[in-house]
Each structure stands twice: as C-alpha cells, then as structure tokens.
C-alpha atoms as a PDB file:
ATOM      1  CA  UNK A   1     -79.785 -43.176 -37.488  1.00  0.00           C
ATOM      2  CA  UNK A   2     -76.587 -44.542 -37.240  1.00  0.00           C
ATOM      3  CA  UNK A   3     -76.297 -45.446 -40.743  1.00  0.00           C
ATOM      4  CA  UNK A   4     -77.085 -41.813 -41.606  1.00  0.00           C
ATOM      5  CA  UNK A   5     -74.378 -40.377 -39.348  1.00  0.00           C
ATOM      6  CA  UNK A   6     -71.370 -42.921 -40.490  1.00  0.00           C
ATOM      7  CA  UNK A   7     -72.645 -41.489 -43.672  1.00  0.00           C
ATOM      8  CA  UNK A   8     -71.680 -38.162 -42.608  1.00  0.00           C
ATOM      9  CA  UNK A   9     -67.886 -39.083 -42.678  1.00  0.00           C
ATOM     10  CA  UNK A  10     -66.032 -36.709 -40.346  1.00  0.00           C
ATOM     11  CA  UNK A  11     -68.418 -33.915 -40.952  1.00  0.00           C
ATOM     12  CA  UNK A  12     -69.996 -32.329 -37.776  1.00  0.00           C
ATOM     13  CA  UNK A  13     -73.839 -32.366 -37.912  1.00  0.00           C
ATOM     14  CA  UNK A  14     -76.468 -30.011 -35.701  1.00  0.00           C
ATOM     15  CA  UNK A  15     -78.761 -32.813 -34.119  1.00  0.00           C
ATOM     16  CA  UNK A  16     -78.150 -36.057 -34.030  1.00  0.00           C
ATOM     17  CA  UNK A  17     -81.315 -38.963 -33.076  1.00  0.00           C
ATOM     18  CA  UNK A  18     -79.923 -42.471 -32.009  1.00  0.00           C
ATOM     19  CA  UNK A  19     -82.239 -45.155 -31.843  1.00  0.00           C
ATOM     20  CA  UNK A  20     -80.523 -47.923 -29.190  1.00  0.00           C
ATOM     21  CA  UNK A  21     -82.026 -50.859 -29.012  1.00  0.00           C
ATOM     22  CA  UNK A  22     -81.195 -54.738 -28.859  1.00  0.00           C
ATOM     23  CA  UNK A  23     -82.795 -55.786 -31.780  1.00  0.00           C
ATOM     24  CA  UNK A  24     -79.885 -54.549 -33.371  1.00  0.00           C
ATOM     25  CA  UNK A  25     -77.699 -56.348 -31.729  1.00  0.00           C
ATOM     26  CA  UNK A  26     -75.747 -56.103 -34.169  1.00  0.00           C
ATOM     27  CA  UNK A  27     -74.548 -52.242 -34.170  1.00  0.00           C
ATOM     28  CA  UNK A  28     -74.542 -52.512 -30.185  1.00  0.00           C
ATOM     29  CA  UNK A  29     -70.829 -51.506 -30.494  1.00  0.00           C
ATOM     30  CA  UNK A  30     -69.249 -48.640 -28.387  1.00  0.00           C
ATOM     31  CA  UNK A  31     -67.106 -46.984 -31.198  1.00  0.00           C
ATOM     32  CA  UNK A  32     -70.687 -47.070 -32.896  1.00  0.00           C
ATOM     33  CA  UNK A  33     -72.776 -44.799 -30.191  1.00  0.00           C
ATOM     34  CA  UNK A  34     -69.484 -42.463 -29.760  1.00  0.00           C
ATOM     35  CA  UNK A  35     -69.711 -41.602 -33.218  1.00  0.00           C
ATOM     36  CA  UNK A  36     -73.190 -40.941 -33.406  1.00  0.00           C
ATOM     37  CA  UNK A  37     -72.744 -39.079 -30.013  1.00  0.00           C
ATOM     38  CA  UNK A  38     -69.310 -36.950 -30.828  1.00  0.00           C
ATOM     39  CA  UNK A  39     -71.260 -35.716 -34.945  1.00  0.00           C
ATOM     40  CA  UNK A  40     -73.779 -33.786 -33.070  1.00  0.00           C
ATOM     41  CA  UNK A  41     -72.794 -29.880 -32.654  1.00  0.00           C
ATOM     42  CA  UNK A  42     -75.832 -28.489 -30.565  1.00  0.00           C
ATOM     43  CA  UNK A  43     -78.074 -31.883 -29.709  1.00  0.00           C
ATOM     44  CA  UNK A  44     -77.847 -35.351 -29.296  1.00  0.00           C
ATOM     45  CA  UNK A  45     -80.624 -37.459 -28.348  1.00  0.00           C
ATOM     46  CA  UNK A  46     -80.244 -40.904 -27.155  1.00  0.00           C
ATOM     47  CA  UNK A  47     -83.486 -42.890 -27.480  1.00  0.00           C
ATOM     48  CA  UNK A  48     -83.843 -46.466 -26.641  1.00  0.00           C
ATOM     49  CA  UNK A  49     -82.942 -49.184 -23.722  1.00  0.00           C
ATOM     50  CA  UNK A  50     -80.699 -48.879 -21.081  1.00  0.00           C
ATOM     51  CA  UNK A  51     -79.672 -52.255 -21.260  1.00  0.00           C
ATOM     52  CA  UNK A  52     -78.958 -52.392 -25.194  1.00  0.00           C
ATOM     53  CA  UNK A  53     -76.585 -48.885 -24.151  1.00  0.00           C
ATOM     54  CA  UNK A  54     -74.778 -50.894 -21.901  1.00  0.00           C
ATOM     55  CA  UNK A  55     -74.317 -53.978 -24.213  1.00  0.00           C
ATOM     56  CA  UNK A  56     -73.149 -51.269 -26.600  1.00  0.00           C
ATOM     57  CA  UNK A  57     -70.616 -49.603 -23.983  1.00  0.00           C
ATOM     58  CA  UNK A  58     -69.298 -53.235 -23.106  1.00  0.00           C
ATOM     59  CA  UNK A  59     -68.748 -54.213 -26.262  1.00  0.00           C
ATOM     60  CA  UNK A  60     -65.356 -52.965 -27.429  1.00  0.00           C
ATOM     61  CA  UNK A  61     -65.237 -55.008 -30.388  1.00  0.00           C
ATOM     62  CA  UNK A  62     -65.835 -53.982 -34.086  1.00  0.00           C
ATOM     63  CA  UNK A  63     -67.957 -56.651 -36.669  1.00  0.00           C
ATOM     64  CA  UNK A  64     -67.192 -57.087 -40.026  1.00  0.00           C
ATOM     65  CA  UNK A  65     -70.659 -55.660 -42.121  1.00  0.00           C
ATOM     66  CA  UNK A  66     -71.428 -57.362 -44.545  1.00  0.00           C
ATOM     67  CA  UNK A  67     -73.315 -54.753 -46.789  1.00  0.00           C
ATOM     68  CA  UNK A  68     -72.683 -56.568 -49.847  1.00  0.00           C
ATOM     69  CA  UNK A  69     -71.223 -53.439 -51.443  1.00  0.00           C
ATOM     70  CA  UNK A  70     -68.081 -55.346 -53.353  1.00  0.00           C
ATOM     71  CA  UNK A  71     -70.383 -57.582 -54.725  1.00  0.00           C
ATOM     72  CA  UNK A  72     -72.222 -54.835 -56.356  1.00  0.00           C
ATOM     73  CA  UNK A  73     -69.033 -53.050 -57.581  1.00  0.00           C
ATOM     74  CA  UNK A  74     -67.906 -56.005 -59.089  1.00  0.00           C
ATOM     75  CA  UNK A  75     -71.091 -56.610 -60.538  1.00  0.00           C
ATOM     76  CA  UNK A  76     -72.468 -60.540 -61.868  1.00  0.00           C
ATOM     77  CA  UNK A  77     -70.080 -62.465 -63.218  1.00  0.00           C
END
C-alpha cells in the first residue's frame, strides 16, 4: 500500500490501507508510515505488528531504493 500512496504524489486520497509488517524491513521508516497516514482524507487503517510500527517510528533514517528505474531509462547498452 505504500507504494500506491507515494504514488499518489501530494494528492490527498479518501482511505488509505497500510500493511506494517517486519518482513519489510525495509520500508519500516517513519517518514514512510506518516505519509501513508497524513494522504488519507476520511480513513486510515493501520494493519499489521506493533513491533514492526515501532521499528518504523524509531527509525528516522531514509534508504536509498534501489528500483532499478535509471537503468531502465537508460536502457541496455
């Protein structure tokens, strides 16, 4: 869900479904679940563990992604 939110840009949405968990420890970052928790106009719904939120509200710090999406502009070669 949180991919589909960041997708959003700035743009306000009416319910918004985050999925916490630490599996993905990986987006367990707190600018992360305040985004997906500021988009939503009339519901937010935080599903998951309460340990993996507080990982997520501990951790302050932002990870590079590595979606591979320069590669792809850039194309083979």
């Amino acid at each position: 869900m949180k991919k589909r939110v960041l997708n959003q840009k700035s743009a306000a949405v009416t319910e918004v479904l985050e999925l916490i968990a630490t599996q993905q420890y990986m987006l367990l970052q707190r600018n992360l679940v305040y985004t997906g928790i500021t988009r939503g106009k009339k519901l937010v719904v935080l599903i998951g563990q309460r340990k993996a939120l507080g990982m997520a509200v501990r951790n302050n710090r932002t990870e590079n992604r590595f979606s591979g999406l320069l590669a792809r502009l850039i194309g083979p070669g």
